[in-house]
Protein backbone atom coordinates (compact mmCIF):
# COMPACT_ATOMS: atom_id res chain seq x y z
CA UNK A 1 -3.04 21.77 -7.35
CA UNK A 2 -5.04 21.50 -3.93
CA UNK A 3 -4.25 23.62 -1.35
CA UNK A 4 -4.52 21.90 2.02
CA UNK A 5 -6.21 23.72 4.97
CA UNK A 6 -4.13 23.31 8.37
CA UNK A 7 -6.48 21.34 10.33
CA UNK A 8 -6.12 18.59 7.47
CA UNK A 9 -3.56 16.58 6.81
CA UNK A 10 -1.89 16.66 3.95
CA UNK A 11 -3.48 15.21 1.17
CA UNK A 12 -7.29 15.30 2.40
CA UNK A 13 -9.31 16.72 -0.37
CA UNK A 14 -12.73 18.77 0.76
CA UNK A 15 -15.65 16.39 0.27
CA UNK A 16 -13.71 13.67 1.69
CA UNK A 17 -14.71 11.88 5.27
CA UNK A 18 -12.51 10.51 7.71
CA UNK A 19 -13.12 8.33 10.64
CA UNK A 20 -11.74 5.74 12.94
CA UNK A 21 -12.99 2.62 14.34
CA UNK A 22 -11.71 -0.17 16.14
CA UNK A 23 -10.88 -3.28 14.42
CA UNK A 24 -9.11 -6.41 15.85
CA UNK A 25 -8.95 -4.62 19.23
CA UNK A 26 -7.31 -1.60 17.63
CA UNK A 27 -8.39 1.81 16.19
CA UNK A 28 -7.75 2.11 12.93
CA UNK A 29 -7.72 5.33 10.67
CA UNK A 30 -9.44 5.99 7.64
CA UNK A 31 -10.42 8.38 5.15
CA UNK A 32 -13.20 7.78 2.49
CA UNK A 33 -14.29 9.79 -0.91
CA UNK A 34 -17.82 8.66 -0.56
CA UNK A 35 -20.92 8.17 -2.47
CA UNK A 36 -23.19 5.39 -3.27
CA UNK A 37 -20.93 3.48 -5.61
CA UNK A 38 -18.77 0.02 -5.62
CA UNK A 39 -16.23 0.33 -2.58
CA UNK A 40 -12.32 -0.21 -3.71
CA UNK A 41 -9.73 -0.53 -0.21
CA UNK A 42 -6.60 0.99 -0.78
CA UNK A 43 -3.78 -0.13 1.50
CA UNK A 44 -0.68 1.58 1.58
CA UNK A 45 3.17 0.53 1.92
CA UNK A 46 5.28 0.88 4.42
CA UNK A 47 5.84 3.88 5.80
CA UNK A 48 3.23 5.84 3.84
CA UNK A 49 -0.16 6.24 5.23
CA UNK A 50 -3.52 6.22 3.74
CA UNK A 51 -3.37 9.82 1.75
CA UNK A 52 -0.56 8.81 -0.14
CA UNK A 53 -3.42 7.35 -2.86
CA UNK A 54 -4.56 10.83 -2.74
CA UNK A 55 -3.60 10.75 -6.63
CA UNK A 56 -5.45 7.69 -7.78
CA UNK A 57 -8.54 8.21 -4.73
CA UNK A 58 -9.19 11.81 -7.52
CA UNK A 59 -8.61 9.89 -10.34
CA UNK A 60 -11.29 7.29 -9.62
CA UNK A 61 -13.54 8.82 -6.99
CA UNK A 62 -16.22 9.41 -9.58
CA UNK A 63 -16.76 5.97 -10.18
CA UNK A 64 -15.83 4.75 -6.84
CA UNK A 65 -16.11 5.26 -3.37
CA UNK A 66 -12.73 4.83 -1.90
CA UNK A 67 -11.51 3.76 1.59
CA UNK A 68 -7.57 4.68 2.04
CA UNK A 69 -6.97 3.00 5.68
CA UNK A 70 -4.29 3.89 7.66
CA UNK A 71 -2.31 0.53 8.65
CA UNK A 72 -1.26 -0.06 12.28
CA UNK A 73 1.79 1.74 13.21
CA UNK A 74 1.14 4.05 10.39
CA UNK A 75 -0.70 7.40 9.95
CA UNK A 76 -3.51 8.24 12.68
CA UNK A 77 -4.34 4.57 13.30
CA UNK A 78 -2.93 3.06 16.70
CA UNK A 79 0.56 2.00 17.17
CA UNK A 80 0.71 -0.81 19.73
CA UNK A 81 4.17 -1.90 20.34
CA UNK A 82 4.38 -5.12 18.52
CA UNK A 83 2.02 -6.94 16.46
CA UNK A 84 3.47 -6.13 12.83
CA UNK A 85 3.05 -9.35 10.97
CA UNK A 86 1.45 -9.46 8.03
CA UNK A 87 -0.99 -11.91 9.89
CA UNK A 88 -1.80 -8.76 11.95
CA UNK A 89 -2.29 -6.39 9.28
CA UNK A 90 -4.26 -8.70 7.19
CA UNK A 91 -6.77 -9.61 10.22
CA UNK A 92 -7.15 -5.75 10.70
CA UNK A 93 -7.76 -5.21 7.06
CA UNK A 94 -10.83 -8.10 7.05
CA UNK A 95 -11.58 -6.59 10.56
CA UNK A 96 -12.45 -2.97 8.80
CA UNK A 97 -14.02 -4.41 6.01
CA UNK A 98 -16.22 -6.23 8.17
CA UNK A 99 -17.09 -3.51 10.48
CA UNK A 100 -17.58 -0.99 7.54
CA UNK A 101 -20.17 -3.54 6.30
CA UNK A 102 -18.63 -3.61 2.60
CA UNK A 103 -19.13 -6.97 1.74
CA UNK A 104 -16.93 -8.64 -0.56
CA UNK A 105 -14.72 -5.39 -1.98
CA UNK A 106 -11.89 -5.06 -4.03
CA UNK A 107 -8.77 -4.38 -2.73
CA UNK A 108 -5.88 -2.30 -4.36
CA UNK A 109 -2.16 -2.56 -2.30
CA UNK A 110 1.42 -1.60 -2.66
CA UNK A 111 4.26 -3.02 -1.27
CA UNK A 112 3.21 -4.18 2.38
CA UNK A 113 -0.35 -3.40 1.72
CA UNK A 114 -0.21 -5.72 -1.52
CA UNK A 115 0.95 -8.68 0.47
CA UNK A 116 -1.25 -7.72 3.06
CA UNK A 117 -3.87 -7.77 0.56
CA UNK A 118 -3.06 -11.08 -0.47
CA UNK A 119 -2.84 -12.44 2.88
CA UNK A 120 -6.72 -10.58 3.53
CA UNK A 121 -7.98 -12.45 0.60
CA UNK A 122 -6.40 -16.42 0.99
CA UNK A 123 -7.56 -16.40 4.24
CA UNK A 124 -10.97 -14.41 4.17
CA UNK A 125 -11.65 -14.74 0.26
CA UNK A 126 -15.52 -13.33 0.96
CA UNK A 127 -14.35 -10.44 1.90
CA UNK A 128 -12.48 -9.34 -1.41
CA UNK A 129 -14.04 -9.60 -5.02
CA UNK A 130 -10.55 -8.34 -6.87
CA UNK A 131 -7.12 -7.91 -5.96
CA UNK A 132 -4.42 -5.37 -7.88
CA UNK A 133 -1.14 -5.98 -6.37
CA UNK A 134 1.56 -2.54 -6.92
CA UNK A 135 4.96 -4.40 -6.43
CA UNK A 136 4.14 -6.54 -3.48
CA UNK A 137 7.07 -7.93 -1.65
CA UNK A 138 7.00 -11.48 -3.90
CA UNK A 139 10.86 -12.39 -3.97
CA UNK A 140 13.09 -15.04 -3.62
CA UNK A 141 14.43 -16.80 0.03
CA UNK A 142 17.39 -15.20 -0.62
CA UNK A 143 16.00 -11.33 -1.41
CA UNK A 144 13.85 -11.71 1.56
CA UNK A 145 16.82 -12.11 3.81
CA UNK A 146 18.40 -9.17 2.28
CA UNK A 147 15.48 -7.05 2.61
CA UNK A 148 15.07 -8.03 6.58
CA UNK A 149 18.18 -6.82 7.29
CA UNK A 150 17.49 -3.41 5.64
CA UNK A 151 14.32 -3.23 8.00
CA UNK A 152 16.87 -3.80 10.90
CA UNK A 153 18.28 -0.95 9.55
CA UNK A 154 15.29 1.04 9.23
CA UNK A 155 14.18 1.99 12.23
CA UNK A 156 17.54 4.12 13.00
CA UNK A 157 17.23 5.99 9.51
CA UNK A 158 13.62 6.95 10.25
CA UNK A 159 14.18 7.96 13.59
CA UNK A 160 16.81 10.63 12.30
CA UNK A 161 14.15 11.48 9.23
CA UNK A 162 11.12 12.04 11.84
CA UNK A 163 13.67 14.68 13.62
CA UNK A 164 12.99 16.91 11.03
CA UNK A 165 10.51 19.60 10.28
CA UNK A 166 8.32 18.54 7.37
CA UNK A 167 9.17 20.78 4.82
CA UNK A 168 12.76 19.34 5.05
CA UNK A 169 11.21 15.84 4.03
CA UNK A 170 9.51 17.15 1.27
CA UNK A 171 12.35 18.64 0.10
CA UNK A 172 14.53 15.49 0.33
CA UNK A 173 11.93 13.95 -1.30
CA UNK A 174 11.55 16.64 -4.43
CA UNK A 175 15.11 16.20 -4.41
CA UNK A 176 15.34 12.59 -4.70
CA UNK A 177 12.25 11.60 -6.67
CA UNK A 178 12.19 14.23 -9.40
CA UNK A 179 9.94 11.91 -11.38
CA UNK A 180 6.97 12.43 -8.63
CA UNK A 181 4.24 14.60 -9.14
CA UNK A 182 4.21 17.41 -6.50
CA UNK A 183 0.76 16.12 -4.96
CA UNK A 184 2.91 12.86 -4.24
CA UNK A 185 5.19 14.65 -1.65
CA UNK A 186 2.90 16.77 1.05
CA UNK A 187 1.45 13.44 2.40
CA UNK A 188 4.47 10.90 1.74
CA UNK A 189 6.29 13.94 3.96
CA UNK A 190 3.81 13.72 6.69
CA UNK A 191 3.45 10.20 6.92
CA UNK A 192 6.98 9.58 8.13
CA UNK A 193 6.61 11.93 10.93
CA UNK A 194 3.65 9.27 11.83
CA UNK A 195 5.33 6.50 10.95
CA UNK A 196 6.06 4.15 14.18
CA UNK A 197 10.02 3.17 13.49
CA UNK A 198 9.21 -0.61 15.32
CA UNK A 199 7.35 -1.87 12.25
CA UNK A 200 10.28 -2.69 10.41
CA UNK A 201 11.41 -4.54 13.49
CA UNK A 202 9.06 -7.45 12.95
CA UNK A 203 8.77 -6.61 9.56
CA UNK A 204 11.74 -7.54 7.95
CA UNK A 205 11.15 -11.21 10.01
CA UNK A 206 8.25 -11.39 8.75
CA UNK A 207 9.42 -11.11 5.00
CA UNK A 208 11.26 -14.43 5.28
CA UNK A 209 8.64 -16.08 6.96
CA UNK A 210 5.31 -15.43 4.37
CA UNK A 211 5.31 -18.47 2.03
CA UNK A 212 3.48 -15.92 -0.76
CA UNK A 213 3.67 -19.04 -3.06
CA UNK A 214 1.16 -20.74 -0.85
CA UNK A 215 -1.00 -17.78 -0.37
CA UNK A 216 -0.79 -16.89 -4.37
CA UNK A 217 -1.97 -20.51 -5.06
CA UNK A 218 -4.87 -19.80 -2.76
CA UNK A 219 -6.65 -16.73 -3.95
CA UNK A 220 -10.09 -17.42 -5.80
CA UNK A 221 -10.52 -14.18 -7.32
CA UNK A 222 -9.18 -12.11 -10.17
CA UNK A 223 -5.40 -11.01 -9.30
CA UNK A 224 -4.13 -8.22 -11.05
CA UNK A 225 -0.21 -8.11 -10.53
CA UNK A 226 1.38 -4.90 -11.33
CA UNK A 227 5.24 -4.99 -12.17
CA UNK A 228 8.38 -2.40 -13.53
CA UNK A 229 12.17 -2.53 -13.42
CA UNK A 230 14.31 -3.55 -11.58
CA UNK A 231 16.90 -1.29 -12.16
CA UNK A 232 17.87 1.43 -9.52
CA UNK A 233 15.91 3.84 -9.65
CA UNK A 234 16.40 7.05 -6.65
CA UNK A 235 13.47 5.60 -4.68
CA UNK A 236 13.86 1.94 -5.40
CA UNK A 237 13.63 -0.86 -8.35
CA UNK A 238 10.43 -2.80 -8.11
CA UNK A 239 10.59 -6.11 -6.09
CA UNK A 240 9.34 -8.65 -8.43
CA UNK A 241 11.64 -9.55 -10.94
CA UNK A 242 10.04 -11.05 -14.28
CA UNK A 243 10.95 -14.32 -13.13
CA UNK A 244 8.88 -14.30 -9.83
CA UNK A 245 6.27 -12.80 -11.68
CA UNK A 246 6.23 -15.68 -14.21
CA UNK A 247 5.84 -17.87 -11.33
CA UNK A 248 3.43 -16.29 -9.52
CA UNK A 249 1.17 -16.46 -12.70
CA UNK A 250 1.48 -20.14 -13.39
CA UNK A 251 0.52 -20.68 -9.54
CA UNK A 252 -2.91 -19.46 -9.99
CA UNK A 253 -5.17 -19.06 -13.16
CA UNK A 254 -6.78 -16.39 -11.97
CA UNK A 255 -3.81 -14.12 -11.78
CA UNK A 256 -2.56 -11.61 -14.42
CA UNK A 257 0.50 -9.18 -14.96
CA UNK A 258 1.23 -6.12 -16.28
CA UNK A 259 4.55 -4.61 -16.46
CA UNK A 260 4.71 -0.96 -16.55
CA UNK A 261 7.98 0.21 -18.07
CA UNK A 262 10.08 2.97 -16.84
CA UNK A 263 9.18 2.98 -13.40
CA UNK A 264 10.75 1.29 -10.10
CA UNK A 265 9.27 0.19 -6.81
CA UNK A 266 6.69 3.02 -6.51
CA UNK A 267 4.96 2.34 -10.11
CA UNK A 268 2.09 4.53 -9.54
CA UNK A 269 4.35 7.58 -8.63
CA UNK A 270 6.29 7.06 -11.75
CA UNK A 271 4.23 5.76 -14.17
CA UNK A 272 0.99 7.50 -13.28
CA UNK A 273 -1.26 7.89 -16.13
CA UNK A 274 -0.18 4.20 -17.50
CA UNK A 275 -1.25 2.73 -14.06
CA UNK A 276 -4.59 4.54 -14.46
CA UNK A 277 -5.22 3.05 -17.96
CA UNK A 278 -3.94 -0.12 -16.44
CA UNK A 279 -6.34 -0.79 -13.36
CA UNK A 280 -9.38 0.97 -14.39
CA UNK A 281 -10.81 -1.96 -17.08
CA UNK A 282 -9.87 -4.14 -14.77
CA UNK A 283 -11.98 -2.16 -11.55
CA UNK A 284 -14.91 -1.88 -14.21
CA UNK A 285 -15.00 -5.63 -16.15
């Protein structure tokens, strides 16, 4: 386990750089594993921030140099107080790859940051060589509604959460994700004292309003979609159901599933080593 020196945050492992630079008229935060090899963006979910691939950035920093970016409202990077569309996070994500000089890049997302991801790549597509998608927010008109009024929700529950010291987090957390490894929790903790409550405010609108079957049917690269149950699970079923997933596939040729079993919304926390297996021939091929 790595022990984590106080003027770090949680989850930044010695060797690793962080920076911030400003990108669609924002700064945004971001920490990088370095070395001269093929770049791979990680963008986080809601809520999280950019440490929360801490797990995967060791797992693949020897082949890969790794830039976990702090989305807007989240982490270190700016919170402005409204601008969270996924048209907003997707031009900041093409903004930072731009401005980091990457050239086309693959891109790795969960949740928010996998339809972000999407978004990035139909309307910028020579900016991203390869997509994996972690349970991106694909779902029916009638899920989408269901999930923008959670958001509504949201912002009160995390308001209360960010109250507390965050050892108390972690300890919810321990407590209500058993199946997490204990690097997971330290920066999951931290990022919801960061976490600006007003994302979910737009959000949750902006859940009904992405037509994802439009975007899916525009991506020109290889689209690795990432799936599990969805049965309840303590920290959430995954999104996509196998039916939405079926669809998304015949949209697109150049998309491809894999369902990891016996994990929910948060696939890589769960299933760890299979996600691993899963994504790396696909980084390398």
């Amino acid at each position: 386990m790595h022990t984590y020196t106080s003027d770090k945050p949680s989850g930044f492992v010695d060797g690793w750089q962080e920076g911030h630079l400003l990108a669609n008229g924002i700064g945004i935060h971001y920490y990088r594993t370095g070395g001269n090899k093929p770049p791979l963006i990680l963008a986080h979910g809601v809520s999280d921030n950019g440490l929360c691939w801490q797990r995967v950035a060791l797992a693949l920093q020897a082949d890969f140099d790794l830039f976990m970016v702090d989305a807007r409202g989240h982490g270190r990077s700016d919170k402005p107080p409204t601008g969270y569309t996924y048209d907003e996070f997707a031009a900041d994500l093409a903004a930072f790859i731009q401005e980091m000089g990457l050239g086309a890049v693959a891109v790795m997302g969960h949740s928010m940051g996998a339809l972000t991801a999407v978004v990035t790549a139909a309307r910028h597509p020579h900016l991203v060589s390869k997509l994996i998608l972690e349970d991106p927010p694909l779902m029916s008109d009638q899920a989408a509604a269901k999930l923008a009024e959670r958001f509504a929700q949201g912002a009160a529950m995390f308001s209360m959460m960010q109250a507390q010291p965050v050892a108390a987090i972690v300890q919810f957390a321990q407590q209500t994700n058993s199946d997490w490894h204990e690097m997971d929790f330290p920066a999951w903790a931290e990022s919801k004292k960061q976490f600006a409550p007003q994302v979910f405010t737009e959000l949750g609108v902006a859940a009904v309003q992405v037509d994802w079957r439009a975007l899916m049917r525009q991506l020109t690269m290889r689209t690795l979609l990432i799936t599990a149950d969805n049965a309840p699970r303590p920290s959430g079923p995954a999104i996509v159901t196998p039916e939405i997933a079926a669809e998304a596939a015949a949209l697109n040729s150049h998309i491809q599933l894999a369902y990891l079993p016996d994990a929910g919304h948060n696939i890589r926390r769960e299933q760890f080593d299979l996600f691993i297996q899963t994504i790396r021939p696909f980084l390398t091929t």
